[in-house]
Protein backbone atom coordinates (compact mmCIF):
# COMPACT_ATOMS: atom_id res chain seq x y z
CA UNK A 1 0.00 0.00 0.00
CA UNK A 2 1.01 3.26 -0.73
CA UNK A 3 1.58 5.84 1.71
CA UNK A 4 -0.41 9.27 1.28
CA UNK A 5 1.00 12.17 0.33
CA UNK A 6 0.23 15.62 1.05
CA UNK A 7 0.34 17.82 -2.36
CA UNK A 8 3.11 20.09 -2.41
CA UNK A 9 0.92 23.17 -2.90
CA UNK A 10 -2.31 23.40 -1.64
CA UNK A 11 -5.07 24.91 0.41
CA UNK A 12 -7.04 26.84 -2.63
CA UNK A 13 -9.29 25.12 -5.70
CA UNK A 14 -6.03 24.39 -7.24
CA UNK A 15 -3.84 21.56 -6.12
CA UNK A 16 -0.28 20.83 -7.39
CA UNK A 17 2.37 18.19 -6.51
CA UNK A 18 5.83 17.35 -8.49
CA UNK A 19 6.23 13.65 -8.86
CA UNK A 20 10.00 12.59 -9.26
CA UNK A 21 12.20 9.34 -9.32
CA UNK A 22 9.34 8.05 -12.00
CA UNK A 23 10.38 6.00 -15.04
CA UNK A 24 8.79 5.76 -18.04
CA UNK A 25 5.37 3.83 -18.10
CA UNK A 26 1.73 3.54 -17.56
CA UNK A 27 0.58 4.97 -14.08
CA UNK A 28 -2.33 5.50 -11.72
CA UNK A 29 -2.84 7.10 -8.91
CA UNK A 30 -5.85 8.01 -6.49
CA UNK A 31 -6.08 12.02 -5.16
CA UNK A 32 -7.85 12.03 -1.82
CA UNK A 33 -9.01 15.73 -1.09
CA UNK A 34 -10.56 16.55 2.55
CA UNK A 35 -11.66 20.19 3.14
CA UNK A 36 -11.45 22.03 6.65
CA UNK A 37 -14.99 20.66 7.89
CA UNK A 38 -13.69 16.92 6.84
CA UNK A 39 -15.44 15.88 4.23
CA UNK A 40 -13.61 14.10 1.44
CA UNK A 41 -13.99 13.02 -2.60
CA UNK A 42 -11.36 10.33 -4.19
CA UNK A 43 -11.00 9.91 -7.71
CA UNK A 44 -7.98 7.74 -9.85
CA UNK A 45 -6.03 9.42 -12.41
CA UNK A 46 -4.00 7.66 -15.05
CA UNK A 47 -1.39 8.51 -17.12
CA UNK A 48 1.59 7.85 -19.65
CA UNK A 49 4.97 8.97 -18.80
CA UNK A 50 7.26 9.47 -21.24
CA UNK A 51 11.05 11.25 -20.53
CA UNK A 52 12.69 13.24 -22.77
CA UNK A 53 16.26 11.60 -23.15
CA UNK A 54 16.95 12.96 -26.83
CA UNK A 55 19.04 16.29 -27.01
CA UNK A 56 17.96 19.44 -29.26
CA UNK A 57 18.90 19.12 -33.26
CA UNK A 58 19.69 22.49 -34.89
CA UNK A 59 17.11 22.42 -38.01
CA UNK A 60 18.60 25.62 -39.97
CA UNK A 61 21.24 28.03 -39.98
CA UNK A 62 21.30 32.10 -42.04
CA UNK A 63 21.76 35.03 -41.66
CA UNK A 64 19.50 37.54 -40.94
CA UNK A 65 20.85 41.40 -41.60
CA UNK A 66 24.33 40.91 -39.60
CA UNK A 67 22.70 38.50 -36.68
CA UNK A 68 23.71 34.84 -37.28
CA UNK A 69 20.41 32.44 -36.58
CA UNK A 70 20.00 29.02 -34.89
CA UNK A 71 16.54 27.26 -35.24
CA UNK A 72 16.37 23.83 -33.12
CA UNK A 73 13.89 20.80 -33.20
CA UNK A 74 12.56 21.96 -29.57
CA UNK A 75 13.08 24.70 -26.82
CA UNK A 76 16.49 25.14 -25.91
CA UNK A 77 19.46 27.15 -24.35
CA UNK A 78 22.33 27.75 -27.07
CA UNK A 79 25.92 28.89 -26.11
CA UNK A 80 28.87 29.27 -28.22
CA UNK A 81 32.78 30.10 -28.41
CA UNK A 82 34.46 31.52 -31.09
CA UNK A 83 37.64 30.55 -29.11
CA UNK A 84 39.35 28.11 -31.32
CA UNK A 85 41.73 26.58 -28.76
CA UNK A 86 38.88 25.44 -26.97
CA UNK A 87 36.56 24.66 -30.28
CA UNK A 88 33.88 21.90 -29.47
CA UNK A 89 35.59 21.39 -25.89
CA UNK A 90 34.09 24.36 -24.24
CA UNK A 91 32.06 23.92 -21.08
CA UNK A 92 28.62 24.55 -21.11
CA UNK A 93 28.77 26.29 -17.83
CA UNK A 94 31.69 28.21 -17.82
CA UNK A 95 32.13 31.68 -18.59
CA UNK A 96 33.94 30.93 -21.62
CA UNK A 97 30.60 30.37 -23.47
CA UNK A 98 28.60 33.00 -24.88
CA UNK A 99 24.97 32.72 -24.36
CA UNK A 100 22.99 33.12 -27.63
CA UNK A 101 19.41 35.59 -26.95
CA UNK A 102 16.27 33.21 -27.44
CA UNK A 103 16.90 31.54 -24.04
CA UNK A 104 14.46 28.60 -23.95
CA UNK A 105 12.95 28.77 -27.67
CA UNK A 106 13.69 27.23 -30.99
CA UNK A 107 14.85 30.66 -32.05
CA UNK A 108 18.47 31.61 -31.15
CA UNK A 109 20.31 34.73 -32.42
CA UNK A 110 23.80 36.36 -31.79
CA UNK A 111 25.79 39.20 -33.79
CA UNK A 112 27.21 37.61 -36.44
CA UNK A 113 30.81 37.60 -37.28
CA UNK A 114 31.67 36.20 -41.09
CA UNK A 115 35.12 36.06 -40.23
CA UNK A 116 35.31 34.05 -37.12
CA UNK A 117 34.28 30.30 -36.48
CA UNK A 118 31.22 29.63 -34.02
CA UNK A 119 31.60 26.64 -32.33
CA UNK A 120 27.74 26.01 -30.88
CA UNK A 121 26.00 23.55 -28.03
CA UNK A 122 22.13 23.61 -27.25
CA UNK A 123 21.39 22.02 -24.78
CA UNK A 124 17.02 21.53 -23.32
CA UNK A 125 15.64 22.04 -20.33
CA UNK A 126 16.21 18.52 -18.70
CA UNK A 127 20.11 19.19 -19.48
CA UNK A 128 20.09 16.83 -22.91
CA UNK A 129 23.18 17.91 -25.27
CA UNK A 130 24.68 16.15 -28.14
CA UNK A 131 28.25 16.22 -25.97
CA UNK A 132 30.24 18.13 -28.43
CA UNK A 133 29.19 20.90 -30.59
CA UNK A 134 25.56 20.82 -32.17
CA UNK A 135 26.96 22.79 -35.02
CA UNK A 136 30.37 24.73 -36.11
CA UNK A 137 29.34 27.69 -38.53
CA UNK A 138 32.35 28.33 -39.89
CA UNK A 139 33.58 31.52 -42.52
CA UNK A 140 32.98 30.48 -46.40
CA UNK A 141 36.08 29.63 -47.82
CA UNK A 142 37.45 30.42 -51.23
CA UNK A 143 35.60 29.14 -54.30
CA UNK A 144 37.31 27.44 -56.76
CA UNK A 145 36.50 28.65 -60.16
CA UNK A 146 37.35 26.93 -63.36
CA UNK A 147 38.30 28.74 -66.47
CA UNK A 148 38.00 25.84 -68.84
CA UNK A 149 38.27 26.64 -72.70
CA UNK A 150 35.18 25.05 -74.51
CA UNK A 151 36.70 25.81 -78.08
């Protein structure tokens, strides 16, 4: 049997409580609520969990007017270095890494710099990252043009 739980906020129409240490899977649960004068209504809940394990893709890459653009698969954090000792190795945490505006969207822009290599890491909100960089946007390099004769 389990044992009850008190909901982490309560005491209006609106009851809340965080459930954690769950794995994925099928659940159900029974919510017990007893007012001031005592009286009290049960009803079961069920519910799929599912945990996001995958880490944000970055989906396209331009320029916009001098700010260099970053659209990923779901809402995310992006940071970057344009340090190239440190390249893909940065740490996502440090101080080192730049953080890109669009905090938490699919949407992230910084200035853009043609001349300079961004190394870039997006990471979600449960902390998912691909490990190294999620993308290096890098200067275009010289074309090669050939002058064949078609005589």
């Amino acid at each position: 049997m389990n044992m009850p739980v008190r909901m982490g906020e309560t005491g209006t129409n609106k009851h809340m409580q965080i459930l954690v240490n769950r794995t994925r899977g099928n659940y159900s649960i029974e919510i017990t609520c007893i007012d001031n004068a005592g009286n009290s209504a049960s009803r079961k809940s069920s519910f799929s969990l599912e945990l996001d394990s995958t880490y944000p893709e970055v989906t396209r890459v331009y320029n916009n007017l001098g700010s260099l653009v970053i659209l990923t698969s779901e809402d995310a954090i992006c940071k970057l270095t344009t340090d190239n000792s440190l390249g893909c190795n940065f740490d996502f945490t440090s101080q080192n890494a730049m953080t890109m505006e669009g905090s938490l969207s699919i949407t992230h822009t910084i200035s853009w710099n043609p001349k300079i290599i961004h190394y870039i890491k997006c990471e979600d909100i449960w902390g998912n990252n691909p490990g190294a960089c999620s993308i290096i946007v890098q200067p275009e390099g010289p074309k090669e043009i050939s002058l064949e004769n078609n005589e």
